[in-house]
C-alpha atoms as a PDB file:
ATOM      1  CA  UNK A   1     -19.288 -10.123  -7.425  1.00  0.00           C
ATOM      2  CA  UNK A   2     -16.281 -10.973  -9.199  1.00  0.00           C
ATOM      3  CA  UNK A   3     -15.320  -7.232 -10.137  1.00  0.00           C
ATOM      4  CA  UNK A   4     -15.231  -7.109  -6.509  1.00  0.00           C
ATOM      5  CA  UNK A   5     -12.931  -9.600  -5.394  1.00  0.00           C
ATOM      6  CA  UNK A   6     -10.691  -8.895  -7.791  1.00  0.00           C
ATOM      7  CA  UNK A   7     -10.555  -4.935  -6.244  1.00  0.00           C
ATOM      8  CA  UNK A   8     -10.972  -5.642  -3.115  1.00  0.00           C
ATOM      9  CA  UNK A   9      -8.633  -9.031  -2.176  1.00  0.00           C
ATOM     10  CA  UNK A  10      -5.979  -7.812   0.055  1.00  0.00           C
ATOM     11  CA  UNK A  11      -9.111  -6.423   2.631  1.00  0.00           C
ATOM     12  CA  UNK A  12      -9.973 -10.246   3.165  1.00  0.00           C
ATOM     13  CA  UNK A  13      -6.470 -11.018   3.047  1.00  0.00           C
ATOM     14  CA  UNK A  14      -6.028  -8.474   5.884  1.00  0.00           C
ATOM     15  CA  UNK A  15      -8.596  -9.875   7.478  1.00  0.00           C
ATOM     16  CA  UNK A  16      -6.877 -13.548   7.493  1.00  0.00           C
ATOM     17  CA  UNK A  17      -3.900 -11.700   8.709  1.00  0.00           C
ATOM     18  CA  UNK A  18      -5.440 -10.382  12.166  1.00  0.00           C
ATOM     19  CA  UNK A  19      -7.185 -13.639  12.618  1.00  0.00           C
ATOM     20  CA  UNK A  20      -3.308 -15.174  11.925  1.00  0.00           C
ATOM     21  CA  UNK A  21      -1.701 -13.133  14.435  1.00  0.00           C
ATOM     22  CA  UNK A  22      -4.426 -13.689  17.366  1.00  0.00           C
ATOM     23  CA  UNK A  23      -4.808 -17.701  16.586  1.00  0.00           C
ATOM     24  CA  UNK A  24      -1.266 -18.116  16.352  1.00  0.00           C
ATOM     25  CA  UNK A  25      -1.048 -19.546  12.887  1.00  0.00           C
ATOM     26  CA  UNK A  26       2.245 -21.084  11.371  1.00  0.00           C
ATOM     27  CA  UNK A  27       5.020 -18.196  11.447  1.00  0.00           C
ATOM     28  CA  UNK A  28       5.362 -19.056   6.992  1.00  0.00           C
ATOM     29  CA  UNK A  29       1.786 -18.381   6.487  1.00  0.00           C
ATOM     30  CA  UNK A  30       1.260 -15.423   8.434  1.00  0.00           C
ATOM     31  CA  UNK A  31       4.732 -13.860   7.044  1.00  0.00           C
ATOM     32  CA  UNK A  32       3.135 -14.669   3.211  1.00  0.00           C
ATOM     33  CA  UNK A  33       0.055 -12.741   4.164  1.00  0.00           C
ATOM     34  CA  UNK A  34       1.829 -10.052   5.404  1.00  0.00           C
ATOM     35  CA  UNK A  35       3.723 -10.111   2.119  1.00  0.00           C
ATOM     36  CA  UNK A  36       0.457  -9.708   0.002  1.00  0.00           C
ATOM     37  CA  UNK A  37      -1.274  -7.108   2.133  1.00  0.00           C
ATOM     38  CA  UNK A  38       1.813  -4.946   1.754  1.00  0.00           C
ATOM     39  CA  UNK A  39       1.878  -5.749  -2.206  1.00  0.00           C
ATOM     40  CA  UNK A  40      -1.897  -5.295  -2.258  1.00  0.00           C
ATOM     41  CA  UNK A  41      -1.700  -1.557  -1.100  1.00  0.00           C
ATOM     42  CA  UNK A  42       1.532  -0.850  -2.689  1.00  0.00           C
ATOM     43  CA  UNK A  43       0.575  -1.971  -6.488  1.00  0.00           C
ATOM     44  CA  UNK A  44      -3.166  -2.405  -6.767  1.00  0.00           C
ATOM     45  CA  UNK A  45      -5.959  -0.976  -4.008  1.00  0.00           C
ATOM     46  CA  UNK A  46      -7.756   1.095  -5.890  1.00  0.00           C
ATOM     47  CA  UNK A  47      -7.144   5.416  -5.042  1.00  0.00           C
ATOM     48  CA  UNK A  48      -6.957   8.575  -6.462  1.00  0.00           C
ATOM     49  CA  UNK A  49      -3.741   8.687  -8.453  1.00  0.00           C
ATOM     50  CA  UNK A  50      -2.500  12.132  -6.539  1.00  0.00           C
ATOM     51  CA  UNK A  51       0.525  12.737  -8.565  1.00  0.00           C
ATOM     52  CA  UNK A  52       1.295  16.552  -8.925  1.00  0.00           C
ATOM     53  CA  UNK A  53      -0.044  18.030 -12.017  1.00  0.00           C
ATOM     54  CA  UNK A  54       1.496  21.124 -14.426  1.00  0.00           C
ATOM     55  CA  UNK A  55       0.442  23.893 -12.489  1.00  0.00           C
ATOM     56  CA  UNK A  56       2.093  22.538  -9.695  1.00  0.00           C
ATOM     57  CA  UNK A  57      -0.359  23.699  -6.970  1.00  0.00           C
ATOM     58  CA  UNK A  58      -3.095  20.696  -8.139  1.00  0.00           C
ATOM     59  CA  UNK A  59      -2.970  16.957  -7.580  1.00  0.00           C
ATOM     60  CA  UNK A  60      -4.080  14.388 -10.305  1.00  0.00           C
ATOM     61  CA  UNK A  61      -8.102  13.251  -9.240  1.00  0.00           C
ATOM     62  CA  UNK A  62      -7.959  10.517 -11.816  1.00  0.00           C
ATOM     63  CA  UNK A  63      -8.153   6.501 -10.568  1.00  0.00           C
ATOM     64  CA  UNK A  64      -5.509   4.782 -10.231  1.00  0.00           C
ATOM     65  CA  UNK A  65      -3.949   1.281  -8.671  1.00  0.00           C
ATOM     66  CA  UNK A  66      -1.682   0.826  -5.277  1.00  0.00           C
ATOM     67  CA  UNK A  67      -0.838   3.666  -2.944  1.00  0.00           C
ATOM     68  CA  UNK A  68       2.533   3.909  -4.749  1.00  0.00           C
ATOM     69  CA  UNK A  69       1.542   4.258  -8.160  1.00  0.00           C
ATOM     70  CA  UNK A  70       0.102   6.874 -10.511  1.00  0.00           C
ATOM     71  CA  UNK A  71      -2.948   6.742 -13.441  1.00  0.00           C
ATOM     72  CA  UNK A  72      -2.691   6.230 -16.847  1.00  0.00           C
ATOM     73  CA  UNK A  73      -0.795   9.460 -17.907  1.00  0.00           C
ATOM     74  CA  UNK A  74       2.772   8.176 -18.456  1.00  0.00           C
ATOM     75  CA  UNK A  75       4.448  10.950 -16.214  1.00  0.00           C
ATOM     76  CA  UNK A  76       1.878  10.504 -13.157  1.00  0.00           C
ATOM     77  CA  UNK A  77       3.406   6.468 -13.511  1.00  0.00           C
ATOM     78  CA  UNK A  78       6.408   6.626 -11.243  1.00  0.00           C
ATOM     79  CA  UNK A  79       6.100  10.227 -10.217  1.00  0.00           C
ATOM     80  CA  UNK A  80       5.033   9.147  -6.191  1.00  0.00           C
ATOM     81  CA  UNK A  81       8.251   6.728  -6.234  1.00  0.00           C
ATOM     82  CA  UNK A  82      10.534   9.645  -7.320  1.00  0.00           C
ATOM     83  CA  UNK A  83       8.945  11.396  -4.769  1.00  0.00           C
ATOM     84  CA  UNK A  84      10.350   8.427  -2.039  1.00  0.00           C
ATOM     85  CA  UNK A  85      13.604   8.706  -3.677  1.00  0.00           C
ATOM     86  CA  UNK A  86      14.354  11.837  -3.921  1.00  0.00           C
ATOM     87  CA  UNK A  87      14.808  14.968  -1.785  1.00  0.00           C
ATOM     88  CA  UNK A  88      11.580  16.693  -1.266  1.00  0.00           C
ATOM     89  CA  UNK A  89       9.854  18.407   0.926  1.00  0.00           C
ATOM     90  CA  UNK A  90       7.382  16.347   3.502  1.00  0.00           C
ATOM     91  CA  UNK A  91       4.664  18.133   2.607  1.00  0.00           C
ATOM     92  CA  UNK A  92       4.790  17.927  -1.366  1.00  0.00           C
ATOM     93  CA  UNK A  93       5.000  14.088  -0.356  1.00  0.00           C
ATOM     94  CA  UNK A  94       2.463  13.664   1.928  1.00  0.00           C
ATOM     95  CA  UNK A  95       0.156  15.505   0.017  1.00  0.00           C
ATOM     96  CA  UNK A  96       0.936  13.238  -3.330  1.00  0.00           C
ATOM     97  CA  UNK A  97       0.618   9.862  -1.660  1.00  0.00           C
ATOM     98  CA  UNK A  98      -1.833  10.550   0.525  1.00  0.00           C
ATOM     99  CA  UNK A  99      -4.334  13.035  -0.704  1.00  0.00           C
ATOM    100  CA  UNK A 100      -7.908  11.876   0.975  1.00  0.00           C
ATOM    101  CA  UNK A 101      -8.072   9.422   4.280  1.00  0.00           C
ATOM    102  CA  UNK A 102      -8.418   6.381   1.776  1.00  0.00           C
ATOM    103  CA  UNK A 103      -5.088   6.842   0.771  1.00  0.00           C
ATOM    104  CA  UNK A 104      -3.659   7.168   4.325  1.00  0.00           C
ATOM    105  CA  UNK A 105      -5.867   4.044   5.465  1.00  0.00           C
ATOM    106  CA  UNK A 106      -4.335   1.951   2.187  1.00  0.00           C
ATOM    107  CA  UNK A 107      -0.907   3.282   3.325  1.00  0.00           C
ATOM    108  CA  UNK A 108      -1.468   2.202   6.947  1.00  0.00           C
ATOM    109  CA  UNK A 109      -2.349  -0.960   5.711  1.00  0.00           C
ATOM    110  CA  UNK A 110       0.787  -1.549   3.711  1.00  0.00           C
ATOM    111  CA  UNK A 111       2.722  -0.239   6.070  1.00  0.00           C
ATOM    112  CA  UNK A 112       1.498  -2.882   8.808  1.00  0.00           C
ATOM    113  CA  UNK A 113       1.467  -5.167   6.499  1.00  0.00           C
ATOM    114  CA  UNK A 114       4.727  -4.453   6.235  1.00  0.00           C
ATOM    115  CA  UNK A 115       5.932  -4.560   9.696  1.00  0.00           C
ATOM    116  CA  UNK A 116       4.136  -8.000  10.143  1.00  0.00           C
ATOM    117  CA  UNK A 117       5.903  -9.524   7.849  1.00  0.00           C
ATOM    118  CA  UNK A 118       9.536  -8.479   9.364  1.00  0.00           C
ATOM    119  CA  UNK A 119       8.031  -9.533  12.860  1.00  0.00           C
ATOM    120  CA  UNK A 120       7.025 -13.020  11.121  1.00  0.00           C
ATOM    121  CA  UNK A 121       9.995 -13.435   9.848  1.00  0.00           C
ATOM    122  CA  UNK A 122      12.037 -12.529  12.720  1.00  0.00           C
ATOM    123  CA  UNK A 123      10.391 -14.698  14.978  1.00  0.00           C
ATOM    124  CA  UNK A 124      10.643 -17.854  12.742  1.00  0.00           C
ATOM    125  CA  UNK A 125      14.503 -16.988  12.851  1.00  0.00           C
ATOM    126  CA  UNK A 126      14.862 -16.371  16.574  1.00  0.00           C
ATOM    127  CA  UNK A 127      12.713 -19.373  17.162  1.00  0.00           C
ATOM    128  CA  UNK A 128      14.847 -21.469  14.929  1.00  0.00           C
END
């Protein structure tokens, strides 16, 4: 049970998130949830790593933590943020970050995690 929590936090922390928005919690608490969905999917939901391997027509099948990162192998590591960074094309960079639905789900997630946390905090400042 404890395996599990610790892989699988940032779904109940979602969770508290939606139930934030639609009860109207404090505009703090639902802006620090937003914060550690968004870090949750980023840096440790577990995936595929996806990075692009040698032969460069193969993606990596090997676990790995947070949408953004790679496995084990040091050059999978950073390989997905390079791929934010720098010029590619959208296709070479969909297909390394988001190789099966689980991926695009996690990425989702972060993403909206990300976008609640801008409307939290924008609200707190335009409600003073």
């Amino acid at each position: 049970m404890g395996k599990v929590v610790r892989l699988y936090w940032g779904y109940m922390v979602t969770a508290a998130l939606i139930v934030g928005w639609s009860q109207q919690w404090a505009l703090p608490i639902i802006a620090a949830l937003s914060v550690a969905v968004s870090a949750y999917a980023g840096f440790q939901v577990p995936v595929w790593c996806g990075a692009v391997n040698r032969d460069k027509k193969t993606y990596c099948r090997e676990n790995a933590y947070g949408v953004l990162m790679g496995c084990r192998r040091r050059q999978h590591r950073w390989q997905k943020i390079k791929l934010i960074v720098t010029r590619s094309k959208a296709g070479d960079f969909s297909r390394a970050v988001f190789p099966t639905t689980k991926e695009k789900f996690n990425a989702f997630l972060g993403l909206g995690g990300l976008l609640s946390a801008i409307a939290a905090v924008v609200a707190t400042v335009a409600t003073g």
